[in-house]
PDB file of N, CA and C in Angstrom:
ATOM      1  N   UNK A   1       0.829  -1.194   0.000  1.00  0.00           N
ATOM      2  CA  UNK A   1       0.000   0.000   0.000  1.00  0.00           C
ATOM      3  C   UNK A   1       0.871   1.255   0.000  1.00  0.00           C
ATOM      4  N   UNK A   2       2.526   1.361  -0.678  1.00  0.00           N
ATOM      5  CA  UNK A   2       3.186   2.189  -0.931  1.00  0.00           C
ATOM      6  C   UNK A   2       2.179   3.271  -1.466  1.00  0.00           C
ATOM      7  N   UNK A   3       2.288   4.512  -1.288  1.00  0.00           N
ATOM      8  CA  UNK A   3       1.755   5.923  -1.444  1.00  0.00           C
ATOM      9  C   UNK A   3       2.162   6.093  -3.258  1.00  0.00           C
ATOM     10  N   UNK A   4       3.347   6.007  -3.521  1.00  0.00           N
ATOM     11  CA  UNK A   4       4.003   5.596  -4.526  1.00  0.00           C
ATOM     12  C   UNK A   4       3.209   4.743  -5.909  1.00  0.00           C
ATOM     13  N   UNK A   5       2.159   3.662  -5.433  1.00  0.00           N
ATOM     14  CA  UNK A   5       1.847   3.031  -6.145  1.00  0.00           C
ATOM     15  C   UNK A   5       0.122   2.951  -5.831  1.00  0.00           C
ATOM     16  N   UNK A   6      -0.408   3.594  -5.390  1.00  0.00           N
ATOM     17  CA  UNK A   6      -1.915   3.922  -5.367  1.00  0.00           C
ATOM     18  C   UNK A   6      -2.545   4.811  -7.166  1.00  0.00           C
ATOM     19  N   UNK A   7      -3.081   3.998  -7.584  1.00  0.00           N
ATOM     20  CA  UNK A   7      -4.016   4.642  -8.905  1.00  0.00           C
ATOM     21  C   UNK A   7      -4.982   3.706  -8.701  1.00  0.00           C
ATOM     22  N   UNK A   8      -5.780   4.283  -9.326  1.00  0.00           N
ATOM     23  CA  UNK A   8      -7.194   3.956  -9.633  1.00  0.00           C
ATOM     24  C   UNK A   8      -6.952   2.677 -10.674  1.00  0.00           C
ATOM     25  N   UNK A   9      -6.304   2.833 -11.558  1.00  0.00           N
ATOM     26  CA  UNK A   9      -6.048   1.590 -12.644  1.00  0.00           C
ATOM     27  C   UNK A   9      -5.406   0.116 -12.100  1.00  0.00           C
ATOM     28  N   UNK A  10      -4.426   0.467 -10.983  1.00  0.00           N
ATOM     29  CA  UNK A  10      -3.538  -0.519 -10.952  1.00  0.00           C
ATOM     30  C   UNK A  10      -4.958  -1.111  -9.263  1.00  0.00           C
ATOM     31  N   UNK A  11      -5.789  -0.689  -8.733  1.00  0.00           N
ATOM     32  CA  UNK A  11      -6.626  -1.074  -7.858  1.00  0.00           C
ATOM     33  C   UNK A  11      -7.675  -1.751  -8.505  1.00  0.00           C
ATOM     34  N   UNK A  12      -8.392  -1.207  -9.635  1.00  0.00           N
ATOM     35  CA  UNK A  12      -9.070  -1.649 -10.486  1.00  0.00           C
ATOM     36  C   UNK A  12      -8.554  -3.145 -10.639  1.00  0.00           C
ATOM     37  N   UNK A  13      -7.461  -3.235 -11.340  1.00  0.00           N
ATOM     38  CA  UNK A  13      -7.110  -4.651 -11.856  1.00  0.00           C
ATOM     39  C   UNK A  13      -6.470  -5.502 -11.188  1.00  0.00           C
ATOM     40  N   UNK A  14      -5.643  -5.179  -9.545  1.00  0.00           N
ATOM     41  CA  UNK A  14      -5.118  -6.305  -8.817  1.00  0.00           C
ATOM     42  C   UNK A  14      -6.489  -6.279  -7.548  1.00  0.00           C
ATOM     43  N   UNK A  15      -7.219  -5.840  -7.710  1.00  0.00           N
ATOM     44  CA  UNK A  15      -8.018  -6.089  -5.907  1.00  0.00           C
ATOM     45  C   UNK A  15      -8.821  -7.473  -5.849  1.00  0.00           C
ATOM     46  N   UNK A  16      -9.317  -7.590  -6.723  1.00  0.00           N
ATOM     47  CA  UNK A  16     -10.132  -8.988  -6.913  1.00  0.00           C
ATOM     48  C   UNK A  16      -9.169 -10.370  -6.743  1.00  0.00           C
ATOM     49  N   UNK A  17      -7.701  -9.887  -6.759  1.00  0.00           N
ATOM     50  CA  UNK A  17      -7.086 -10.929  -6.195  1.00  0.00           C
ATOM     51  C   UNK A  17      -6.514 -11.076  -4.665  1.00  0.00           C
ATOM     52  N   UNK A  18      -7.158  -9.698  -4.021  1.00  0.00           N
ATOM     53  CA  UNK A  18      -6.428  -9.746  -2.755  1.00  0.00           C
ATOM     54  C   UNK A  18      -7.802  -9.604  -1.870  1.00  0.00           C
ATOM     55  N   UNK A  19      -8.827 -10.173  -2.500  1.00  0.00           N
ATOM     56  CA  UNK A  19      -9.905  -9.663  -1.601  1.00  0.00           C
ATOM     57  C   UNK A  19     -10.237 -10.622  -0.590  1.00  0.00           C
ATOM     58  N   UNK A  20      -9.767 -11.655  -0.101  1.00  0.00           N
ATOM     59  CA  UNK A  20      -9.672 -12.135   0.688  1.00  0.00           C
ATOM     60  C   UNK A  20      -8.979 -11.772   1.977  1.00  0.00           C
ATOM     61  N   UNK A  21      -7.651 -11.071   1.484  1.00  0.00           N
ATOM     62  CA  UNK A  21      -6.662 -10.743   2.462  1.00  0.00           C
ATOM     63  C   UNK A  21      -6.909  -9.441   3.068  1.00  0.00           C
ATOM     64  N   UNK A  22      -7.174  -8.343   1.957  1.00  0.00           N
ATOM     65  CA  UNK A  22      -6.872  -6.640   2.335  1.00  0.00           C
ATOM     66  C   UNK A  22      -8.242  -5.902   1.980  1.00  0.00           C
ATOM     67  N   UNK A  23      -8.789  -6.668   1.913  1.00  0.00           N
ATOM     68  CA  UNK A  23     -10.737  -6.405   1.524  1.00  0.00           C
ATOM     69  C   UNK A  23     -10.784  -4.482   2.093  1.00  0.00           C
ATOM     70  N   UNK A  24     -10.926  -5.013   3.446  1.00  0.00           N
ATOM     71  CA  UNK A  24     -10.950  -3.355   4.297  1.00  0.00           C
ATOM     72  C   UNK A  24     -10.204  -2.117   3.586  1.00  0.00           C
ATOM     73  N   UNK A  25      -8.934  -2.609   3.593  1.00  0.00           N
ATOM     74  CA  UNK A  25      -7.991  -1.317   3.330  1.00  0.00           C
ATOM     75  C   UNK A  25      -7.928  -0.900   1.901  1.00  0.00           C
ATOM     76  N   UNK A  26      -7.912  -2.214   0.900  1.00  0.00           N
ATOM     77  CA  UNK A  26      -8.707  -1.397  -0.545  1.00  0.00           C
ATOM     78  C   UNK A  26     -10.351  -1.304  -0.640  1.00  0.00           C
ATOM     79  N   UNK A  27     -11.085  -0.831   0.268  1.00  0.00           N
ATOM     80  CA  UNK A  27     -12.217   0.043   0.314  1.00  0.00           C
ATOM     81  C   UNK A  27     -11.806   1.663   1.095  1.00  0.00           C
ATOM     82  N   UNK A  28     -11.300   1.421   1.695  1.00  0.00           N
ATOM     83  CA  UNK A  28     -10.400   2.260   2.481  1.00  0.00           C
ATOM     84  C   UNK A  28     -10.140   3.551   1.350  1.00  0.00           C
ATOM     85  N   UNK A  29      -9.078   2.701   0.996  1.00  0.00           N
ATOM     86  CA  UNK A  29      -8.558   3.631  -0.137  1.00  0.00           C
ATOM     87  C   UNK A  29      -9.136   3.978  -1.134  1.00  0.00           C
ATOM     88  N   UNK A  30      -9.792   3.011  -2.059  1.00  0.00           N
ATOM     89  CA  UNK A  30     -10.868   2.800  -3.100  1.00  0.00           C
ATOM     90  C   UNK A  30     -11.437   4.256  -2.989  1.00  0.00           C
ATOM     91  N   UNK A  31     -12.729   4.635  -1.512  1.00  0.00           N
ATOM     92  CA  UNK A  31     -13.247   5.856  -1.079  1.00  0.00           C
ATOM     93  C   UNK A  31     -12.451   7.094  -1.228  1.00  0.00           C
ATOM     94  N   UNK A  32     -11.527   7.032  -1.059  1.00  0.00           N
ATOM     95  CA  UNK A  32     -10.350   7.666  -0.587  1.00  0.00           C
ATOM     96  C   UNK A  32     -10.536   8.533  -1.994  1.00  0.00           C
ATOM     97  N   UNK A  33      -9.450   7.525  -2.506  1.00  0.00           N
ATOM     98  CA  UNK A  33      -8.946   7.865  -4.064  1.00  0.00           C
ATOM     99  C   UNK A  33     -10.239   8.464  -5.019  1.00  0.00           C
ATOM    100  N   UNK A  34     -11.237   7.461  -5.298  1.00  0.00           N
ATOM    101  CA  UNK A  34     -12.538   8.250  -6.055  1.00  0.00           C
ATOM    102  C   UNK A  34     -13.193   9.757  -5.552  1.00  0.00           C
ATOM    103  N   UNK A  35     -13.644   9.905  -4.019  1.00  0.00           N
ATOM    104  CA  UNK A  35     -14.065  10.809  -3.961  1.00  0.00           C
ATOM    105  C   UNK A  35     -12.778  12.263  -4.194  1.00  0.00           C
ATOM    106  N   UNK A  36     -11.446  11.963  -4.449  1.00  0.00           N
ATOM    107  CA  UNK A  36     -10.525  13.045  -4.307  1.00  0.00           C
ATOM    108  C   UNK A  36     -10.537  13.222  -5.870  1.00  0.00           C
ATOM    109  N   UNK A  37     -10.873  12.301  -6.748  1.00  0.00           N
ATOM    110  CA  UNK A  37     -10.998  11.840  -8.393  1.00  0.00           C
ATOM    111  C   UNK A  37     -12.234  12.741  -8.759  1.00  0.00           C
ATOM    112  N   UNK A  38     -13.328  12.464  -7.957  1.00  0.00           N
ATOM    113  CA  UNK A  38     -14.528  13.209  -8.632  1.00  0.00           C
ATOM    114  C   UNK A  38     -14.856  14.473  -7.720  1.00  0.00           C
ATOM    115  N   UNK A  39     -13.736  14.964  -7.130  1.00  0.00           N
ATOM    116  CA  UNK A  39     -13.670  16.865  -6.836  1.00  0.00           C
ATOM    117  C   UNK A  39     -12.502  17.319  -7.790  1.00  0.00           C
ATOM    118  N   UNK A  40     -11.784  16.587  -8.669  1.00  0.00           N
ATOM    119  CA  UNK A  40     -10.836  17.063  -9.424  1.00  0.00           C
ATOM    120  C   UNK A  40     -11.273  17.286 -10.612  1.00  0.00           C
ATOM    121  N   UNK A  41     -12.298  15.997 -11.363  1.00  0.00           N
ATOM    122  CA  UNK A  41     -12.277  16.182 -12.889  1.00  0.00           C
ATOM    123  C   UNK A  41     -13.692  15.872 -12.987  1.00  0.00           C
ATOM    124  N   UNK A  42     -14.320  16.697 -13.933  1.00  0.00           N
ATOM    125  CA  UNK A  42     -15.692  16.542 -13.989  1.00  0.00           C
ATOM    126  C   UNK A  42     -15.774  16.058 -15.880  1.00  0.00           C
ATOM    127  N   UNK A  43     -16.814  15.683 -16.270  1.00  0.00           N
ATOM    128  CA  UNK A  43     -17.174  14.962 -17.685  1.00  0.00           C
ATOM    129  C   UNK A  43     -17.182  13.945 -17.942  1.00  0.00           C
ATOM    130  N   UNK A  44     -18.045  13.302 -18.898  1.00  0.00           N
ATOM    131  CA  UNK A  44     -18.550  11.813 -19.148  1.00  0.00           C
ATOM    132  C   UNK A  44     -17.604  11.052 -18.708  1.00  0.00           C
ATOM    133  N   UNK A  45     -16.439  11.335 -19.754  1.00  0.00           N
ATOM    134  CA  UNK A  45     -15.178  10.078 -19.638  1.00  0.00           C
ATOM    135  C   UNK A  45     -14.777   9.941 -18.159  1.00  0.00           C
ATOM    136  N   UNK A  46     -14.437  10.897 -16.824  1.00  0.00           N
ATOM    137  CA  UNK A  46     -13.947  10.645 -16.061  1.00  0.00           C
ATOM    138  C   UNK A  46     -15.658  10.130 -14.711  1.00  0.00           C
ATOM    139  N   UNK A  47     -16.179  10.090 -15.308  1.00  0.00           N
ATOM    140  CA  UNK A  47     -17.869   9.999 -14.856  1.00  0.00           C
ATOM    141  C   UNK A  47     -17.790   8.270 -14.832  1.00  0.00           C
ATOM    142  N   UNK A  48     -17.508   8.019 -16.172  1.00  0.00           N
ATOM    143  CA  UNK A  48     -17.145   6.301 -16.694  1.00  0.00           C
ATOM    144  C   UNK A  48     -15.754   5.807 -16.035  1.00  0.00           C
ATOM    145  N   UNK A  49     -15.180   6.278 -15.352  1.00  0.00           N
ATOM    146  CA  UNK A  49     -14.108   6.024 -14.903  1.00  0.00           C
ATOM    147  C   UNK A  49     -14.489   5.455 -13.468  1.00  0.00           C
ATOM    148  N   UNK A  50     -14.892   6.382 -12.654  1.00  0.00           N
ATOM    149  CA  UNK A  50     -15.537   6.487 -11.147  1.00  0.00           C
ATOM    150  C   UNK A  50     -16.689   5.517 -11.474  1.00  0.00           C
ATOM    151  N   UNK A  51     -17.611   5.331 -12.152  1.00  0.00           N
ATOM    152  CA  UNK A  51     -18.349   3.774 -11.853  1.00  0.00           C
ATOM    153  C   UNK A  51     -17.556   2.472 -11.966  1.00  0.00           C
ATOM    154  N   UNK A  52     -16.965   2.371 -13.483  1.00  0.00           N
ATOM    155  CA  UNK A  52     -15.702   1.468 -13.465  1.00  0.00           C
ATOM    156  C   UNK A  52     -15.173   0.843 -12.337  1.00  0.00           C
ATOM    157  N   UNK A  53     -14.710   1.939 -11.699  1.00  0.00           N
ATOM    158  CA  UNK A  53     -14.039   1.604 -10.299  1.00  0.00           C
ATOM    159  C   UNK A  53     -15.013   0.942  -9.120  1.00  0.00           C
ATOM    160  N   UNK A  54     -16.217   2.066  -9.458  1.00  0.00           N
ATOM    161  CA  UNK A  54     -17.351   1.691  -8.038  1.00  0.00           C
ATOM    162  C   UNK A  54     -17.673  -0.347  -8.861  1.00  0.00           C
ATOM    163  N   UNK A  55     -17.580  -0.608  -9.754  1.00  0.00           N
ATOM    164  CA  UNK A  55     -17.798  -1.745 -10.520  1.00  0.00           C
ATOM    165  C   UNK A  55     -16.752  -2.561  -9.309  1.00  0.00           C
ATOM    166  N   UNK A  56     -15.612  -2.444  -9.769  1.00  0.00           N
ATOM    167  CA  UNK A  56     -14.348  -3.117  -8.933  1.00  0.00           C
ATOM    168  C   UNK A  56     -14.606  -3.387  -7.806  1.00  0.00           C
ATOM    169  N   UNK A  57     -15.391  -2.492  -7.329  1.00  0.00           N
ATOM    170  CA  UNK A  57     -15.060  -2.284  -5.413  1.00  0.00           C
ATOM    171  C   UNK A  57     -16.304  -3.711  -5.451  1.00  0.00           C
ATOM    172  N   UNK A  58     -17.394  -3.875  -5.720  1.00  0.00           N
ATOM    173  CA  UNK A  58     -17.852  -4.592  -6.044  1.00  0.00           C
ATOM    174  C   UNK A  58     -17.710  -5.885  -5.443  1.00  0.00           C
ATOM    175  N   UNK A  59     -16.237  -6.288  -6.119  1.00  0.00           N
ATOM    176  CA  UNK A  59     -16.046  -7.753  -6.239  1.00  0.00           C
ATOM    177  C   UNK A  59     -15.189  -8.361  -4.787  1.00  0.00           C
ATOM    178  N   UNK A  60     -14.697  -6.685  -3.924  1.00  0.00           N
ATOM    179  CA  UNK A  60     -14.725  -6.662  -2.296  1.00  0.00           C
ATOM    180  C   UNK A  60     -16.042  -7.392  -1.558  1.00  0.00           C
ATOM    181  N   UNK A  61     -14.973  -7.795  -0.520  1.00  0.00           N
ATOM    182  CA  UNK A  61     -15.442  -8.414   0.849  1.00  0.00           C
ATOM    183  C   UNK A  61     -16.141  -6.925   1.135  1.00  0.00           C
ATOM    184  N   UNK A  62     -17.667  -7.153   1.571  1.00  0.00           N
ATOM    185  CA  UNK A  62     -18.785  -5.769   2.065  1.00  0.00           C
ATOM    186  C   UNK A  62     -18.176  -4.692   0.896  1.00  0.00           C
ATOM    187  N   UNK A  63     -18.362  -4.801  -0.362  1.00  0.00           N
ATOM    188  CA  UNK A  63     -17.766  -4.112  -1.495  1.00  0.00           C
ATOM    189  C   UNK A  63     -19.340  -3.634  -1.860  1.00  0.00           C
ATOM    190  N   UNK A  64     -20.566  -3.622  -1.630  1.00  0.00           N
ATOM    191  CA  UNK A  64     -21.655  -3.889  -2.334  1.00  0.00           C
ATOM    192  C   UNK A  64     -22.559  -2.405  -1.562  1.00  0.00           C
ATOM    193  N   UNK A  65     -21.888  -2.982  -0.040  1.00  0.00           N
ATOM    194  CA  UNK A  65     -21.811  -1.752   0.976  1.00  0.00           C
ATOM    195  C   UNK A  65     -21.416  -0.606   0.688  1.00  0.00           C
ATOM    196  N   UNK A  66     -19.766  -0.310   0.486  1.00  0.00           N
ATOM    197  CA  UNK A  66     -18.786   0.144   0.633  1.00  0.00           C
ATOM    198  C   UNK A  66     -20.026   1.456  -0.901  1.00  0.00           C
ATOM    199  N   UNK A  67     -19.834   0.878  -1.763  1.00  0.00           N
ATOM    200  CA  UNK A  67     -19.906   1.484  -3.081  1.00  0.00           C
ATOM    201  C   UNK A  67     -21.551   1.731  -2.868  1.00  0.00           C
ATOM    202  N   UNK A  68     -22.299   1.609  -2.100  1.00  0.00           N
ATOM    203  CA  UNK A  68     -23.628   2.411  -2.220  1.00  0.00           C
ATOM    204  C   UNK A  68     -23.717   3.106  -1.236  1.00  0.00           C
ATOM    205  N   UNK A  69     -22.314   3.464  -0.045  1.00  0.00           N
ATOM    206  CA  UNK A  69     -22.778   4.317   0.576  1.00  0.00           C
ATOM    207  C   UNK A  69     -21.982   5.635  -0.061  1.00  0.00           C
ATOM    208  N   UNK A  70     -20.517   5.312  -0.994  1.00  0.00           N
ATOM    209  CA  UNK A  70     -20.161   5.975  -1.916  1.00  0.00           C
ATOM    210  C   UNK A  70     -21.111   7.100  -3.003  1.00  0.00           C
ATOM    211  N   UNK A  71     -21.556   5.750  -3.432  1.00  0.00           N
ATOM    212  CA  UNK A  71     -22.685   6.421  -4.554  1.00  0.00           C
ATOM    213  C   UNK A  71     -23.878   7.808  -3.703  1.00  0.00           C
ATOM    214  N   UNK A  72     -24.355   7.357  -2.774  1.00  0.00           N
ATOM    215  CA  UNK A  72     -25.070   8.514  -1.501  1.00  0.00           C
ATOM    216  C   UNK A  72     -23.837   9.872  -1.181  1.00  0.00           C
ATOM    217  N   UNK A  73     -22.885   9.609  -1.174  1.00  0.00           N
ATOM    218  CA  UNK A  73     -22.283  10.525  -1.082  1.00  0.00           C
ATOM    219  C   UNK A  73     -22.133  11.347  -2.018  1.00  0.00           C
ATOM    220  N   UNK A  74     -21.769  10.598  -3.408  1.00  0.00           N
ATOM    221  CA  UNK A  74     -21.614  11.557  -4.723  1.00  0.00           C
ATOM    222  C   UNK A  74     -23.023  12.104  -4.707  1.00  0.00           C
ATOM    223  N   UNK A  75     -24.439  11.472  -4.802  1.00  0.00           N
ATOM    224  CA  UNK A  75     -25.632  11.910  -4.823  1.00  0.00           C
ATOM    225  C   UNK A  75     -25.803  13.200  -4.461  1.00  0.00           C
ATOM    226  N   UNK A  76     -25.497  13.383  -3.017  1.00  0.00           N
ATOM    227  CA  UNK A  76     -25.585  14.681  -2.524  1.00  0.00           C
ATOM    228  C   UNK A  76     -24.885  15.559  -2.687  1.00  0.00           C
ATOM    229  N   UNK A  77     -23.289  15.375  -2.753  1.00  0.00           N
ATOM    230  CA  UNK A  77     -22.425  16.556  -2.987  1.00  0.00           C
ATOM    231  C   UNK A  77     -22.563  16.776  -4.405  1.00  0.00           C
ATOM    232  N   UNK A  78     -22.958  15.965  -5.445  1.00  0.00           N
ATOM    233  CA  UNK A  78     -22.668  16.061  -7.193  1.00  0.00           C
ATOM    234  C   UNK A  78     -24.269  16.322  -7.598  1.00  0.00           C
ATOM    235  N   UNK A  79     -25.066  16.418  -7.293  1.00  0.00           N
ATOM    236  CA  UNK A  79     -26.349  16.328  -7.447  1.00  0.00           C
ATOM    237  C   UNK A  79     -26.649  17.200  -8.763  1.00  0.00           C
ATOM    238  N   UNK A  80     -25.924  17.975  -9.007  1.00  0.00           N
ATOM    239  CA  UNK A  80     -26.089  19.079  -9.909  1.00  0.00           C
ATOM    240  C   UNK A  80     -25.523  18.451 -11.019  1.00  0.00           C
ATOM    241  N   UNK A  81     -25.064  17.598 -11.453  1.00  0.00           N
ATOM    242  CA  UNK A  81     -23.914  16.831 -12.489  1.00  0.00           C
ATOM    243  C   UNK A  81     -24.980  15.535 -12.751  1.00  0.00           C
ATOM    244  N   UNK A  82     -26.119  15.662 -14.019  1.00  0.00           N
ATOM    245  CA  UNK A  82     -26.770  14.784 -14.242  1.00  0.00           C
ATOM    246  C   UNK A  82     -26.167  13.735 -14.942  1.00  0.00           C
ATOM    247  N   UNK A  83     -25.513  13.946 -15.556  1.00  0.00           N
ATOM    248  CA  UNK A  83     -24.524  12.814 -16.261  1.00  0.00           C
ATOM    249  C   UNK A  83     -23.724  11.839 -15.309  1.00  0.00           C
ATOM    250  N   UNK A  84     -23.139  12.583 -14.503  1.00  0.00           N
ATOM    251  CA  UNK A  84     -22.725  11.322 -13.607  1.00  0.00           C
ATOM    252  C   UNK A  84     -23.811  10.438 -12.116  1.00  0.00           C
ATOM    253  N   UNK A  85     -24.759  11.503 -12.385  1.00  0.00           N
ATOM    254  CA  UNK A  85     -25.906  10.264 -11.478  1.00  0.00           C
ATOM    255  C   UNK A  85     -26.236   9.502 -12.252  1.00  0.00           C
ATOM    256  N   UNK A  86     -26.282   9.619 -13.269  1.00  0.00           N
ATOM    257  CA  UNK A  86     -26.799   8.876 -14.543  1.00  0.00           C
ATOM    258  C   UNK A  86     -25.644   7.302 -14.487  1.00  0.00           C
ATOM    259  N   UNK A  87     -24.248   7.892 -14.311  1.00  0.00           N
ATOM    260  CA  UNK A  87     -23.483   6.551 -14.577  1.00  0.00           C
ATOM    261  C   UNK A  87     -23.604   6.048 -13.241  1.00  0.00           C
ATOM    262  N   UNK A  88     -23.978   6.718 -11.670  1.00  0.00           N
ATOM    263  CA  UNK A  88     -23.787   5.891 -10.688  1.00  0.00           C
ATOM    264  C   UNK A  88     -25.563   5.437 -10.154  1.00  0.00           C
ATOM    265  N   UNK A  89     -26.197   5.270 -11.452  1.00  0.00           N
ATOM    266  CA  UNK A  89     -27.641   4.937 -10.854  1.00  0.00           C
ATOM    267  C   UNK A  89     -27.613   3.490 -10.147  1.00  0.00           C
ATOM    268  N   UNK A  90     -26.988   2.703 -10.302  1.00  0.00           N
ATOM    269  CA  UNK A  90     -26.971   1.234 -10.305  1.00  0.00           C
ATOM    270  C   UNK A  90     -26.936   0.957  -9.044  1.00  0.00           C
ATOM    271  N   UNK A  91     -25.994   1.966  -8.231  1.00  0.00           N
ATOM    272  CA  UNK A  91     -25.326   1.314  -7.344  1.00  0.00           C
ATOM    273  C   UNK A  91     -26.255   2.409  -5.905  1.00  0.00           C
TER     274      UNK A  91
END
């Protein structure tokens, strides 16, 4: 969990193999990283990015949790940004 090596891409594609072990701490971070992602960049593509991810968190131990109390959060602070309630309706 080097500081060094936290992205959204490289969590995306190794967590589903550690979700047995570090479940907690990549939700942890997961939260972390997206909500600091969607006060930085706003528009479709990075909209499709942040579900993507909320997709990933997913396949976490209480991942199902984790990403709909996420999604409540964007709800209220992003509420004004119909395009991206639009990509986090699911969850």
């Amino acid at each position: 969990m080097d500081a060094n090596h936290h992205s959204l891409d490289m969590f995306d594609n190794y967590a589903h193999h550690l979700k047995s072990t570090h479940s907690e701490e990549l939700l942890t971070e997961y939260v972390s990283m997206l909500k600091d992602f969607a006060a930085r960049n706003m528009g479709a593509k990075h909209y499709s990015r942040i579900r993507n991810s909320m997709e990933a968190m997913l396949k976490l131990e209480n991942g199902n949790t984790a990403a709909h109390e996420l999604a409540e959060h964007f709800r209220e602070v992003y509420r004004r940004r119909p395009s991206f309630m639009a990509e986090i309706s699911k969850f």
